[in-house]
C-alpha atoms as a PDB file:
ATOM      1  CA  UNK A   1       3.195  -9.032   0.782  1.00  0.00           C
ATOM      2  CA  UNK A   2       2.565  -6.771   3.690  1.00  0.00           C
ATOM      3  CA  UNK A   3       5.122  -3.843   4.333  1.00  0.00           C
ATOM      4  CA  UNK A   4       6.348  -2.954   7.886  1.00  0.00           C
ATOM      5  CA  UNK A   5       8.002   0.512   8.747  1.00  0.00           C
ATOM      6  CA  UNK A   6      11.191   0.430   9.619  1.00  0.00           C
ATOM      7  CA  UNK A   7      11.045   1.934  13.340  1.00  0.00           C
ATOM      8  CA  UNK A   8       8.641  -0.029  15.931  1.00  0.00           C
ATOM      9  CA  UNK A   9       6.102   2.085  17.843  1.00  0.00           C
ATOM     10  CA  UNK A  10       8.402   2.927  21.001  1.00  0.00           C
ATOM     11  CA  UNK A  11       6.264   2.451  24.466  1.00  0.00           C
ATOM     12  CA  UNK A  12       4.635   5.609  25.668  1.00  0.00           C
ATOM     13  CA  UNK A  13       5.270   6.995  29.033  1.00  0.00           C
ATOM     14  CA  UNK A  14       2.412   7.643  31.255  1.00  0.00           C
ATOM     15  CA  UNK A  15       2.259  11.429  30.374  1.00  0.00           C
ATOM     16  CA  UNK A  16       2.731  10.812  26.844  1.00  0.00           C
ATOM     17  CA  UNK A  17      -0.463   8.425  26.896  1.00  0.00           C
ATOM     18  CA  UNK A  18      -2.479  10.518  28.981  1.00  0.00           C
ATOM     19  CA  UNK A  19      -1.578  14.112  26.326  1.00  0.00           C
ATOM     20  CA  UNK A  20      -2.488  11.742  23.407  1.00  0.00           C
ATOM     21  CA  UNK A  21      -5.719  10.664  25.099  1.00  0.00           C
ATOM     22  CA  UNK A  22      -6.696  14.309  26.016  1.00  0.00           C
ATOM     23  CA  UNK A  23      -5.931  15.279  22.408  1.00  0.00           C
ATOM     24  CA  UNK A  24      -7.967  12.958  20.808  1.00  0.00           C
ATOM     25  CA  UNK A  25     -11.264  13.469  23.262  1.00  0.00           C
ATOM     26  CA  UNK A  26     -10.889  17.108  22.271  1.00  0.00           C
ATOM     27  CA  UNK A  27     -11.166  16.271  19.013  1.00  0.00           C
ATOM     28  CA  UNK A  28     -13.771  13.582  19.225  1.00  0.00           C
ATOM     29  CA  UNK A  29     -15.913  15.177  21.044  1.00  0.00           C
ATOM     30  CA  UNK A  30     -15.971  18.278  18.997  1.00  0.00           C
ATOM     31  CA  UNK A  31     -16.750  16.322  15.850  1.00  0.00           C
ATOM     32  CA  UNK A  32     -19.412  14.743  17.756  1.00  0.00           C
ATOM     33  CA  UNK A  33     -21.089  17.616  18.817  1.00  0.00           C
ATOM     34  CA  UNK A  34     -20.768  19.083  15.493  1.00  0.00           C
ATOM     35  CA  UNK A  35     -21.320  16.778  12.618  1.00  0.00           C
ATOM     36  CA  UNK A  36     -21.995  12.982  14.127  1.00  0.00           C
ATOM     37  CA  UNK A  37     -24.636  13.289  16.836  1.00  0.00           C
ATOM     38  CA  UNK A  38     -27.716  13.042  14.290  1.00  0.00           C
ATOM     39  CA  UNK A  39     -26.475  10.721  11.688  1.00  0.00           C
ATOM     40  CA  UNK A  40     -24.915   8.350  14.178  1.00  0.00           C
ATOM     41  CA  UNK A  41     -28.511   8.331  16.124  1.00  0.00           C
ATOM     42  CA  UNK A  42     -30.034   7.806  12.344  1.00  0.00           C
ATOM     43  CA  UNK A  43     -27.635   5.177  11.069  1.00  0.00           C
ATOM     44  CA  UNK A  44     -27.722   3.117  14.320  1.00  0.00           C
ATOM     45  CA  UNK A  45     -31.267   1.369  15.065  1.00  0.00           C
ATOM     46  CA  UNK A  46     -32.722   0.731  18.567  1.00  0.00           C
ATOM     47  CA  UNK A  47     -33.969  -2.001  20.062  1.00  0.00           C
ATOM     48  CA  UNK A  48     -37.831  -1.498  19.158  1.00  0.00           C
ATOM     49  CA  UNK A  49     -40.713   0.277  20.804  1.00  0.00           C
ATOM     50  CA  UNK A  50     -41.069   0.547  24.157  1.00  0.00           C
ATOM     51  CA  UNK A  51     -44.326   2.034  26.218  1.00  0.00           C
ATOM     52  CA  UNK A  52     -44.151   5.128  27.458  1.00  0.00           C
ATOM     53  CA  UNK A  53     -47.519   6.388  28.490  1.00  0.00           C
ATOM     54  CA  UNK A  54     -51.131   6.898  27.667  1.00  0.00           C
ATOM     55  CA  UNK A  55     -52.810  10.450  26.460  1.00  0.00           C
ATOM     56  CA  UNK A  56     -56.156  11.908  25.046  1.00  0.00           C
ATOM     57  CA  UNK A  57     -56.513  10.790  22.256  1.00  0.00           C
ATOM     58  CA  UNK A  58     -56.370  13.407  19.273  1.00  0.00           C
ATOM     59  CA  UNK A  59     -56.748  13.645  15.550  1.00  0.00           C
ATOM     60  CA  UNK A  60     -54.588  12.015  13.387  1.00  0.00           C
ATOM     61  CA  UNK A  61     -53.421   9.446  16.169  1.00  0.00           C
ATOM     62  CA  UNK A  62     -53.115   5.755  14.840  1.00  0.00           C
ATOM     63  CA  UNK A  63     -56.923   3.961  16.057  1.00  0.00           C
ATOM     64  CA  UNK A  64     -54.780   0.428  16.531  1.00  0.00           C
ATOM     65  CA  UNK A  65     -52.816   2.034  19.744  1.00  0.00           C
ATOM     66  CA  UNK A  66     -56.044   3.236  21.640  1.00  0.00           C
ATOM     67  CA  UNK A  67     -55.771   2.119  24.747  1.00  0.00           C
ATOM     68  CA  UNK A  68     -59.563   0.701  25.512  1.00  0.00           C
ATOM     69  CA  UNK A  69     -59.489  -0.288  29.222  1.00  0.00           C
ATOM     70  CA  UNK A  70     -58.006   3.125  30.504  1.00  0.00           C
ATOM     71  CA  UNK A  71     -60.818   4.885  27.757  1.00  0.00           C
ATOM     72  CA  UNK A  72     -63.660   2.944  29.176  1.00  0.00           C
ATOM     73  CA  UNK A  73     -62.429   3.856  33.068  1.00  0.00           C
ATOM     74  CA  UNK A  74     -61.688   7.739  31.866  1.00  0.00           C
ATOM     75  CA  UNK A  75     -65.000   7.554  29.434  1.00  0.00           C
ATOM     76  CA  UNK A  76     -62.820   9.444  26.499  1.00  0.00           C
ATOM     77  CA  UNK A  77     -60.543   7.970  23.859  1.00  0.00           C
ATOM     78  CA  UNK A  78     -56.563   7.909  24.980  1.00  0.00           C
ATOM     79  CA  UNK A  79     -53.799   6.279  22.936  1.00  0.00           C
ATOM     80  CA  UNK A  80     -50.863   4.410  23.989  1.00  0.00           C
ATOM     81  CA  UNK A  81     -47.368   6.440  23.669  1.00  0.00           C
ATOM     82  CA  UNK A  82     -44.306   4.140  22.367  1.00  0.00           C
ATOM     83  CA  UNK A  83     -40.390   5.541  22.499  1.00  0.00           C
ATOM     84  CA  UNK A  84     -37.776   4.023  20.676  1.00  0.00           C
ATOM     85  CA  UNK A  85     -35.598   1.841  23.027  1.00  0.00           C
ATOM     86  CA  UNK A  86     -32.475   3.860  22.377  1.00  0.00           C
ATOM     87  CA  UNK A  87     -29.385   2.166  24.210  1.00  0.00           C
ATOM     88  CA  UNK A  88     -27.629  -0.131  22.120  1.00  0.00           C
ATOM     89  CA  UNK A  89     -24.136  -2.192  22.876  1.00  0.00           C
ATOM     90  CA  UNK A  90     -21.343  -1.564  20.484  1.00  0.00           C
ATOM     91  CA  UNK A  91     -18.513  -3.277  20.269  1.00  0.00           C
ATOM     92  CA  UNK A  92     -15.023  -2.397  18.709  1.00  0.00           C
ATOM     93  CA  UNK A  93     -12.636  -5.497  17.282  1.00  0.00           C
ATOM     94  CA  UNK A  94      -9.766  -3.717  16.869  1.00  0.00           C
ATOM     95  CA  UNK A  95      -6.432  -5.812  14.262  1.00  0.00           C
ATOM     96  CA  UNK A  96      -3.927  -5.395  17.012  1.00  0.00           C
ATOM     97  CA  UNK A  97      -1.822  -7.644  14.360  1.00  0.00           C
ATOM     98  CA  UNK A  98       1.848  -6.524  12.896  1.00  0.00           C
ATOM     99  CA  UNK A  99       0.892  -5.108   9.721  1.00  0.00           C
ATOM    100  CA  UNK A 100      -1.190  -2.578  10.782  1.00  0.00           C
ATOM    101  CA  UNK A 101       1.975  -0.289  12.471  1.00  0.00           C
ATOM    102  CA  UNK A 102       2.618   0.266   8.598  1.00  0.00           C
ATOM    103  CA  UNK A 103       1.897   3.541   7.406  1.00  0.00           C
ATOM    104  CA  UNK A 104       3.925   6.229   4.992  1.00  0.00           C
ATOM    105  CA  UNK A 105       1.296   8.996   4.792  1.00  0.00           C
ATOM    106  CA  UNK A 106       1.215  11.094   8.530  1.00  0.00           C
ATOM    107  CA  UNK A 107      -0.077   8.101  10.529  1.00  0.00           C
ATOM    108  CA  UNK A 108      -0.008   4.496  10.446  1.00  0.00           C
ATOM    109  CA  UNK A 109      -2.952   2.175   9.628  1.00  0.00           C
ATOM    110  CA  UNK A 110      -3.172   1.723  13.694  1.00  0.00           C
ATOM    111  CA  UNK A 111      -3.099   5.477  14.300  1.00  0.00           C
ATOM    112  CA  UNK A 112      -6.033   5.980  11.977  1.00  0.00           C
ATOM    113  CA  UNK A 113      -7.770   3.503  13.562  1.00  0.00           C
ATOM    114  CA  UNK A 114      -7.713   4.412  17.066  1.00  0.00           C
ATOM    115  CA  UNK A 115      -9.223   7.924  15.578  1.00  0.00           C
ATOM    116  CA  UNK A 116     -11.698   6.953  14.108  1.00  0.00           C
ATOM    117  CA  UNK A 117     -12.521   4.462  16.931  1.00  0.00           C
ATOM    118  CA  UNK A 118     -11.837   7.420  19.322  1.00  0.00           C
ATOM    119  CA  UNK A 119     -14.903   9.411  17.260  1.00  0.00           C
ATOM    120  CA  UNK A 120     -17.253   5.788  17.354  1.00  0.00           C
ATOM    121  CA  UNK A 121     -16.466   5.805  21.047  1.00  0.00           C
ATOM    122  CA  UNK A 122     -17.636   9.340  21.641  1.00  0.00           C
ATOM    123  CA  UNK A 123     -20.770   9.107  19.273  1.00  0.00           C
ATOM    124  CA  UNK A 124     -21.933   6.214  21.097  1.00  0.00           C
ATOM    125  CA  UNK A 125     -21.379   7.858  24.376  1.00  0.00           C
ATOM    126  CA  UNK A 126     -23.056  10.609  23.534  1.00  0.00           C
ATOM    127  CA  UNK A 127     -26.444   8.477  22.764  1.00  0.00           C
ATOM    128  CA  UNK A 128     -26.048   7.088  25.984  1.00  0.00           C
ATOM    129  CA  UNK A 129     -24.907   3.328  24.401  1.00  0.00           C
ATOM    130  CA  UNK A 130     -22.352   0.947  26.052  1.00  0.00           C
ATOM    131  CA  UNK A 131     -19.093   0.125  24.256  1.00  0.00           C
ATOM    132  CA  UNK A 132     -16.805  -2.716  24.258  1.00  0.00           C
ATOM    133  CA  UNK A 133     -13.172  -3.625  23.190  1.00  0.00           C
ATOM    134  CA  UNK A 134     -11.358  -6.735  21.544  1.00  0.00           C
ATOM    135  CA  UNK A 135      -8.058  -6.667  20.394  1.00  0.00           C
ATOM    136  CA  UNK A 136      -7.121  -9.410  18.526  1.00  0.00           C
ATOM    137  CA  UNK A 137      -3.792 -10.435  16.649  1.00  0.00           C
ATOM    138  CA  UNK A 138      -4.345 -14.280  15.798  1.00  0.00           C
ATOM    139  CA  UNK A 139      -5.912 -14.802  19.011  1.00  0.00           C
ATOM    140  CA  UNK A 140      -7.696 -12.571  21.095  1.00  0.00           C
ATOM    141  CA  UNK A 141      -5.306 -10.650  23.416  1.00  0.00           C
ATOM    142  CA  UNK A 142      -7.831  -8.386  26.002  1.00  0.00           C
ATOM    143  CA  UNK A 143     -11.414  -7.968  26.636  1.00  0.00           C
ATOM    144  CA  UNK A 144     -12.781  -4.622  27.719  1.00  0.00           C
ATOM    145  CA  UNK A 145     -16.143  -5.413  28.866  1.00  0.00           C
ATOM    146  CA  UNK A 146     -19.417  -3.162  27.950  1.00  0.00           C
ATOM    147  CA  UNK A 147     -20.136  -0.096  30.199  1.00  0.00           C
ATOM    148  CA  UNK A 148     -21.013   3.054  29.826  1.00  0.00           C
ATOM    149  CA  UNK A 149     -20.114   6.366  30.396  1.00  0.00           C
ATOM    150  CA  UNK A 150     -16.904   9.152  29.919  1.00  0.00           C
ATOM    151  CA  UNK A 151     -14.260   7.619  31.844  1.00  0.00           C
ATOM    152  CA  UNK A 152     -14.906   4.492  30.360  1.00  0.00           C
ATOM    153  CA  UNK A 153     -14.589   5.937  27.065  1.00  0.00           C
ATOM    154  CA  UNK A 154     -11.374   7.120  28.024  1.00  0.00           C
ATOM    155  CA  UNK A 155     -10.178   4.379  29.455  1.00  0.00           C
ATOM    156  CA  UNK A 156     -10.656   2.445  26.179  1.00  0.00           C
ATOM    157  CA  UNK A 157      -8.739   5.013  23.910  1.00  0.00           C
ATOM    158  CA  UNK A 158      -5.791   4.855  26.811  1.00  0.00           C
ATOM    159  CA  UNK A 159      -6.141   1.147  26.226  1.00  0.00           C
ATOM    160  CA  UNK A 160      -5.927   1.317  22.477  1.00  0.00           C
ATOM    161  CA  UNK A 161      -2.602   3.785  22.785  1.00  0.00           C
ATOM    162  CA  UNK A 162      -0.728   1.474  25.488  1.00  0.00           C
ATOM    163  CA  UNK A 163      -1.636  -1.589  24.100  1.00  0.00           C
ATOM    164  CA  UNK A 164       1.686  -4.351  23.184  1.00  0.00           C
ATOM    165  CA  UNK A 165       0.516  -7.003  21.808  1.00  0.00           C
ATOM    166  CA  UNK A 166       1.852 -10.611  22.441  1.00  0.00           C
ATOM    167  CA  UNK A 167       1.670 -11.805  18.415  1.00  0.00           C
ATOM    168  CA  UNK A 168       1.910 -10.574  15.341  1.00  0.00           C
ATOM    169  CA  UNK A 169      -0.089 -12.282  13.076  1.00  0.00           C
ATOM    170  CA  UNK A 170      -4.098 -11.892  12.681  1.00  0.00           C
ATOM    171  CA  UNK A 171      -6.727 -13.902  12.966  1.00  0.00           C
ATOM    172  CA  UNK A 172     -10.232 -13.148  12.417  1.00  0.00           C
ATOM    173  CA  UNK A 173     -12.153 -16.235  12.635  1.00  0.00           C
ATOM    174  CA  UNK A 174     -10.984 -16.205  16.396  1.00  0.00           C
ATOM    175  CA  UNK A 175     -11.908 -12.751  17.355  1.00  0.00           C
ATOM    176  CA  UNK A 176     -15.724 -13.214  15.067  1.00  0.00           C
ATOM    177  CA  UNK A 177     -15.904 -16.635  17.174  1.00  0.00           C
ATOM    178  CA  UNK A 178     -15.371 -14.982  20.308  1.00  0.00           C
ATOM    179  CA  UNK A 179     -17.733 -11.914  20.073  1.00  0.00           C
ATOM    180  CA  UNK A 180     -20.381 -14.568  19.411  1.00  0.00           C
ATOM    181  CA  UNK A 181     -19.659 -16.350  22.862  1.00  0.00           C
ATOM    182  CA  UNK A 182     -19.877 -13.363  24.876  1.00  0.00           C
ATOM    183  CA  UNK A 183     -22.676 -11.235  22.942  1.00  0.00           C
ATOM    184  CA  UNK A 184     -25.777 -13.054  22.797  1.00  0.00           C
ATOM    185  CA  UNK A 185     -28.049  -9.982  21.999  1.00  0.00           C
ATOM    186  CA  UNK A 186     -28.010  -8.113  18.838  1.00  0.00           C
ATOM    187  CA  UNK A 187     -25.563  -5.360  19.122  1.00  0.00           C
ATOM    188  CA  UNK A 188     -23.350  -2.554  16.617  1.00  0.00           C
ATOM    189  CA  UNK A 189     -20.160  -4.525  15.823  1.00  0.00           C
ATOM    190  CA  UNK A 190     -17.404  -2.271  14.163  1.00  0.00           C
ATOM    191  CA  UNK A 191     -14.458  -4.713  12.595  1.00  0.00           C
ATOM    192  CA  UNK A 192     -11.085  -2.073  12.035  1.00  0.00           C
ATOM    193  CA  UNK A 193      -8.514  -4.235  10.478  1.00  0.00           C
ATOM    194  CA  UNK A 194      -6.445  -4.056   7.144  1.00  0.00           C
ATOM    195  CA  UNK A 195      -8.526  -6.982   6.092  1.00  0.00           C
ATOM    196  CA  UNK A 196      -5.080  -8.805   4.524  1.00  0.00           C
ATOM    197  CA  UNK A 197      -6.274 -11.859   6.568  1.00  0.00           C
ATOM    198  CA  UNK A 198      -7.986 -14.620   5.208  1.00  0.00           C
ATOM    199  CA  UNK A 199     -10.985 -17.114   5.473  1.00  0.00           C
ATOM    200  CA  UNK A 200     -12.832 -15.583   7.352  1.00  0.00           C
ATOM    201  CA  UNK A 201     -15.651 -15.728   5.435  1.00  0.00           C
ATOM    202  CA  UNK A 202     -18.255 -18.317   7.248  1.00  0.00           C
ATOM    203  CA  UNK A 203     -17.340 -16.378  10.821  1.00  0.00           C
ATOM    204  CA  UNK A 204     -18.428 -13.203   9.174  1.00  0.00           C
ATOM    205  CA  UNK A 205     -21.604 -14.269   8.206  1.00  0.00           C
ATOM    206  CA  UNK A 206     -22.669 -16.284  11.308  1.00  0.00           C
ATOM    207  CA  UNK A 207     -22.075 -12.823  13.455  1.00  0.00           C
ATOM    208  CA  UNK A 208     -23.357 -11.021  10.542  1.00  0.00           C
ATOM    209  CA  UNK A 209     -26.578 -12.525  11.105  1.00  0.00           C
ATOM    210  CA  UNK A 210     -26.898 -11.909  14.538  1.00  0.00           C
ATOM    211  CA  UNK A 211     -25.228  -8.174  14.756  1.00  0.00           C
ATOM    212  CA  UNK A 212     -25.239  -5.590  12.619  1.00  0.00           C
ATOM    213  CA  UNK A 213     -21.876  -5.509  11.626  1.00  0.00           C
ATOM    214  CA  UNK A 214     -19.601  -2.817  10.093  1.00  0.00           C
ATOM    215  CA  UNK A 215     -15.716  -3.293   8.666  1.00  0.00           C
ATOM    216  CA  UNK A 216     -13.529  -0.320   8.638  1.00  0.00           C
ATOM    217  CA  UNK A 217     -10.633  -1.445   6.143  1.00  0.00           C
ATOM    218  CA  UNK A 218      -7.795   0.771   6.693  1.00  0.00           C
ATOM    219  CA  UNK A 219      -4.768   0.756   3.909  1.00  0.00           C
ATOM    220  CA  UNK A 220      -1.380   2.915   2.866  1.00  0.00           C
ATOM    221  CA  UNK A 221      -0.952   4.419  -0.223  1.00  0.00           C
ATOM    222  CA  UNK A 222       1.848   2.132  -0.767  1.00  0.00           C
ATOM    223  CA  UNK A 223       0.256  -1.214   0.269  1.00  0.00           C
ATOM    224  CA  UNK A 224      -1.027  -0.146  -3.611  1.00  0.00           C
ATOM    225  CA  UNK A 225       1.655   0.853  -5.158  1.00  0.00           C
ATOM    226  CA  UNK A 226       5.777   0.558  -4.840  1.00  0.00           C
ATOM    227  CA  UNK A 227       7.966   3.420  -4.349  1.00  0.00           C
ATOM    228  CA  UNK A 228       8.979   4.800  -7.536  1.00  0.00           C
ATOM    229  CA  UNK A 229      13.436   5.694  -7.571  1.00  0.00           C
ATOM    230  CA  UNK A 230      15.224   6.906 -10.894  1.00  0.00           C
ATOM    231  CA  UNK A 231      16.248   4.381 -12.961  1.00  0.00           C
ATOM    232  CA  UNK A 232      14.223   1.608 -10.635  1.00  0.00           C
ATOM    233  CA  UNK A 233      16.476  -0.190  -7.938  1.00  0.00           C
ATOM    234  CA  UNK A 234      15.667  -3.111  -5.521  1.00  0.00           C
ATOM    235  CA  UNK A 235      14.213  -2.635  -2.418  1.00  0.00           C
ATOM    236  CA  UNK A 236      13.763  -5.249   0.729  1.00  0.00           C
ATOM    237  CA  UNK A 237      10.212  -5.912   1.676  1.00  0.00           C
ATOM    238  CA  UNK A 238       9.552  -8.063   5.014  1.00  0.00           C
ATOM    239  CA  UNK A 239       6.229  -9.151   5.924  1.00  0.00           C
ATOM    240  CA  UNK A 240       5.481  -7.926   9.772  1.00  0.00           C
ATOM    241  CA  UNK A 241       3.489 -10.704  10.524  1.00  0.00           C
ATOM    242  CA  UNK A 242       6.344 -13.491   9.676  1.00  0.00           C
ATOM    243  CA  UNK A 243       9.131 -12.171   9.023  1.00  0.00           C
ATOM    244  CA  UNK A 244       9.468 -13.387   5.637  1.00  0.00           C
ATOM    245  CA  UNK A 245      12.019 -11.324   3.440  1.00  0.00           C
ATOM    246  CA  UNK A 246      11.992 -10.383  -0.509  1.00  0.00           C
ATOM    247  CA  UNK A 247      13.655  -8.351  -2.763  1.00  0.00           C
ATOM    248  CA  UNK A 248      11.501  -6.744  -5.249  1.00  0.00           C
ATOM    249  CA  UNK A 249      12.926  -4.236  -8.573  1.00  0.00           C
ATOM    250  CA  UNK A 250      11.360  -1.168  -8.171  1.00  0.00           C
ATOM    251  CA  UNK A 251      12.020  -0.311 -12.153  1.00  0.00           C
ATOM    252  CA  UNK A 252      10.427  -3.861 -13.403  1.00  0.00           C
ATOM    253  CA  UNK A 253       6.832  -2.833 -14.971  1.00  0.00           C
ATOM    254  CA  UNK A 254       5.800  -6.725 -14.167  1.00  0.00           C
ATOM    255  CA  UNK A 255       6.339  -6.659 -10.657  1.00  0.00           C
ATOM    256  CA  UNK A 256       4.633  -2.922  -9.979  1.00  0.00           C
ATOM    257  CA  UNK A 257       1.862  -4.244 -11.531  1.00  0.00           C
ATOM    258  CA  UNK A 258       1.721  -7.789  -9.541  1.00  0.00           C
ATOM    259  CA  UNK A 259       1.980  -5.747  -6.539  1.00  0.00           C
ATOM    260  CA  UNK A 260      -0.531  -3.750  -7.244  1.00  0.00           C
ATOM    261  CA  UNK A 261      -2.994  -6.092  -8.065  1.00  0.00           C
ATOM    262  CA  UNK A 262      -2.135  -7.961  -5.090  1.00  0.00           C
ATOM    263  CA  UNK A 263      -3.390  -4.599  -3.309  1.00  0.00           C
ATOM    264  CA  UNK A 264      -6.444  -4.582  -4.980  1.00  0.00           C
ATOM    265  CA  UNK A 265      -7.347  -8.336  -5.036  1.00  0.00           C
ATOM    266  CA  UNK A 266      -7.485  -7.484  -1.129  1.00  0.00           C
ATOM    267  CA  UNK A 267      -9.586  -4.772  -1.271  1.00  0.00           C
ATOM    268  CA  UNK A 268     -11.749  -6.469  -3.962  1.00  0.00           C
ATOM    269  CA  UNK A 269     -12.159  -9.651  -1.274  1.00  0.00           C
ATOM    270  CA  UNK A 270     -13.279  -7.593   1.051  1.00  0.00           C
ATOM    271  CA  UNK A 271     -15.989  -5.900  -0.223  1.00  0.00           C
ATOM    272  CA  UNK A 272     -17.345  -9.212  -1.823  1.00  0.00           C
ATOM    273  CA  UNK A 273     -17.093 -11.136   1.604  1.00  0.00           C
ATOM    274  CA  UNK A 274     -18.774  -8.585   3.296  1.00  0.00           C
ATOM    275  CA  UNK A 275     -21.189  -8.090   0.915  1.00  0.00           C
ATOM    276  CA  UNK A 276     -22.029 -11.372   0.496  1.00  0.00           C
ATOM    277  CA  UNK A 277     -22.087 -11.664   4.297  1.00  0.00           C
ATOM    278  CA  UNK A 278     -24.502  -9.027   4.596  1.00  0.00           C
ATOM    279  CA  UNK A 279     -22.497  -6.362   6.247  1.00  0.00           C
ATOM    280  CA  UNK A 280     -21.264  -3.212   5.467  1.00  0.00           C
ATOM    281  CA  UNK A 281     -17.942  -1.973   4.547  1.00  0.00           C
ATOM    282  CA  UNK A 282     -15.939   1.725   4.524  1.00  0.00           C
ATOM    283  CA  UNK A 283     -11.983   1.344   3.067  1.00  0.00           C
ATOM    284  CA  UNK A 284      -9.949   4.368   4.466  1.00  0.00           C
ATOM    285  CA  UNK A 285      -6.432   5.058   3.814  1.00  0.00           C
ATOM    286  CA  UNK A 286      -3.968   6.853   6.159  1.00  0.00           C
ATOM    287  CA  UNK A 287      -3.930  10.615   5.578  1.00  0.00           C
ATOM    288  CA  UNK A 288      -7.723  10.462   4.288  1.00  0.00           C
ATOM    289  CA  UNK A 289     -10.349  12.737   5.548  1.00  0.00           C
ATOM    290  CA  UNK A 290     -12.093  10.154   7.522  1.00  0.00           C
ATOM    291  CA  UNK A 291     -14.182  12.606   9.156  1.00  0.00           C
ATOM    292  CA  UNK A 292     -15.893  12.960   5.748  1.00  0.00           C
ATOM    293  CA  UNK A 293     -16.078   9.491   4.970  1.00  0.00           C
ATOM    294  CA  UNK A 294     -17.583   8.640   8.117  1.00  0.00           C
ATOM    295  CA  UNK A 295     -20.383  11.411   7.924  1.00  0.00           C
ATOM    296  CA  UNK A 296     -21.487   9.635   4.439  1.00  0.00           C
ATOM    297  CA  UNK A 297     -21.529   6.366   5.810  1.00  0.00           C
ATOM    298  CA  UNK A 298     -24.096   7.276   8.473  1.00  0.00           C
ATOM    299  CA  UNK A 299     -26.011   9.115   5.925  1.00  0.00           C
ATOM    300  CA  UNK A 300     -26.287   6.471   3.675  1.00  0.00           C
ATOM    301  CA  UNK A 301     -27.059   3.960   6.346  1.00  0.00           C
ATOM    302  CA  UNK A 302     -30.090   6.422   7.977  1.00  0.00           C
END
């Protein structure tokens, strides 16, 4: 059962948006500059080798890139000078869906994941790449086109603070299915979602195989575990997404544990889909030092 708070995130006013935006470029940028701007370069692959130039040719240089017509014009040895082809496209699908406005620990699940999609956004600008938006609920709801540059950037992250979305509910499959009709070149595809969705298995791998694909599974402390009152009492639960309502006793040992192992059965799914999809996976929860998290990812991946 997904939890929802029990205020709805009120609509922002133009100068509210515009602070929040400014705030979080501040701090993206700084964390860029400081800690991301290698390991993101590392962790993130170009698109090959591209020629650069020719030079003399000196010792230690590889024999199989001597260039042999420009040698036999010059009449001395030169080699031919490659450069990685650095500019990549990166895309963001970000779970605009109902359960994500959930959060008990500082910031919801969809705070935390316009951060860290703020920092993404930055890093990528700062290596020169394109990015790309698509929110999604159970259909897609809006399409930022690639492009490049700061005000771009910054008009994605004003995006991802204004945005209403029409549904609640998520689906996956539909957002996987249409990256795959607009993107027909390999690009960096970062999936932020709470992962409770299901099925999407197949869609994962077909897009898996074509992009290199990273899920960001954001969670609550108490999507694991129910609020503990003296001498238990009941507490009303509604699902975001449907509406559904239950009644669940806090004091009965049974249902803790169900609901916890409902938590972890998610978490669990995720990592094998993914896995099994060949893609990669972080799980952050609200409150975390993502920052952290985010540094050892690239690491790892470099």
């Amino acid at each position: 059962m997904k939890k929802q708070k029990n205020d709805i995130v009120p609509s922002l006013s133009v100068t509210d948006i515009l602070k929040k935006v400014r705030t979080l470029e501040i701090k993206s940028k700084k964390l860029t500059n400081n800690l991301f701007t290698g390991e993101y370069h590392s962790a993130f692959k170009g698109k090959g080798m591209s020629f650069k130039e020719v030079r003399e040719y000196t010792h230690g240089d590889d024999i199989r890139f001597i260039d042999w017509n420009v040698s036999a014009r010059m009449g001395n040895s030169y080699s031919k000078v490659f450069e990685e082809e650095r500019e990549l496209s990166v895309f963001f699908l970000i779970d605009s869906s109902a359960s994500n406005l959930f959060g008990t620990n500082e910031q919801s699940k969809r705070e935390l994941i316009i951060e860290v999609c703020a920092v993404l956004a930055f890093s990528a600008l700062t290596n020169n790449d394109k990015t790309g938006l698509i929110f999604f609920t159970n259909q897609v709801e809006k399409y930022i086109p690639l492009a490049k540059g700061r005000d771009h950037v910054l008009y994605s992250i004003r995006e991802m603070i204004s945005f209403q979305p029409k549904n609640k509910q998520t689906d996956l499959v539909k957002a996987l299915q249409f990256l795959n009709k607009i993107s027909k070149h390999k690009s960096i595809v970062f999936i932020l979602s709470d992962f409770a969705d299901a099925g999407y298995h197949e869609a994962l791998r077909v897009a898996a195989k074509r992009h290199d694909v990273v899920g960001i599974q954001v969670y609550d402390e108490k999507d694991a575990k129910l609020p503990e009152f003296p001498g238990g009492g009941l507490i009303q639960l509604q699902d975001p997404e449907t509406g559904e309502l239950v009644w669940l006793d806090t004091g009965d040992a049974l249902t803790r544990h169900s609901y916890n192992q409902q938590f972890e059965r998610i978490l669990f799914d995720a990592k094998q889909t993914f896995r099994n999809a060949g893609a990669d996976l972080m799980q952050l929860a609200t409150g975390q030092d993502y920052v952290k998290a985010l540094q050892q990812f690239f690491i790892r991946r470099a």
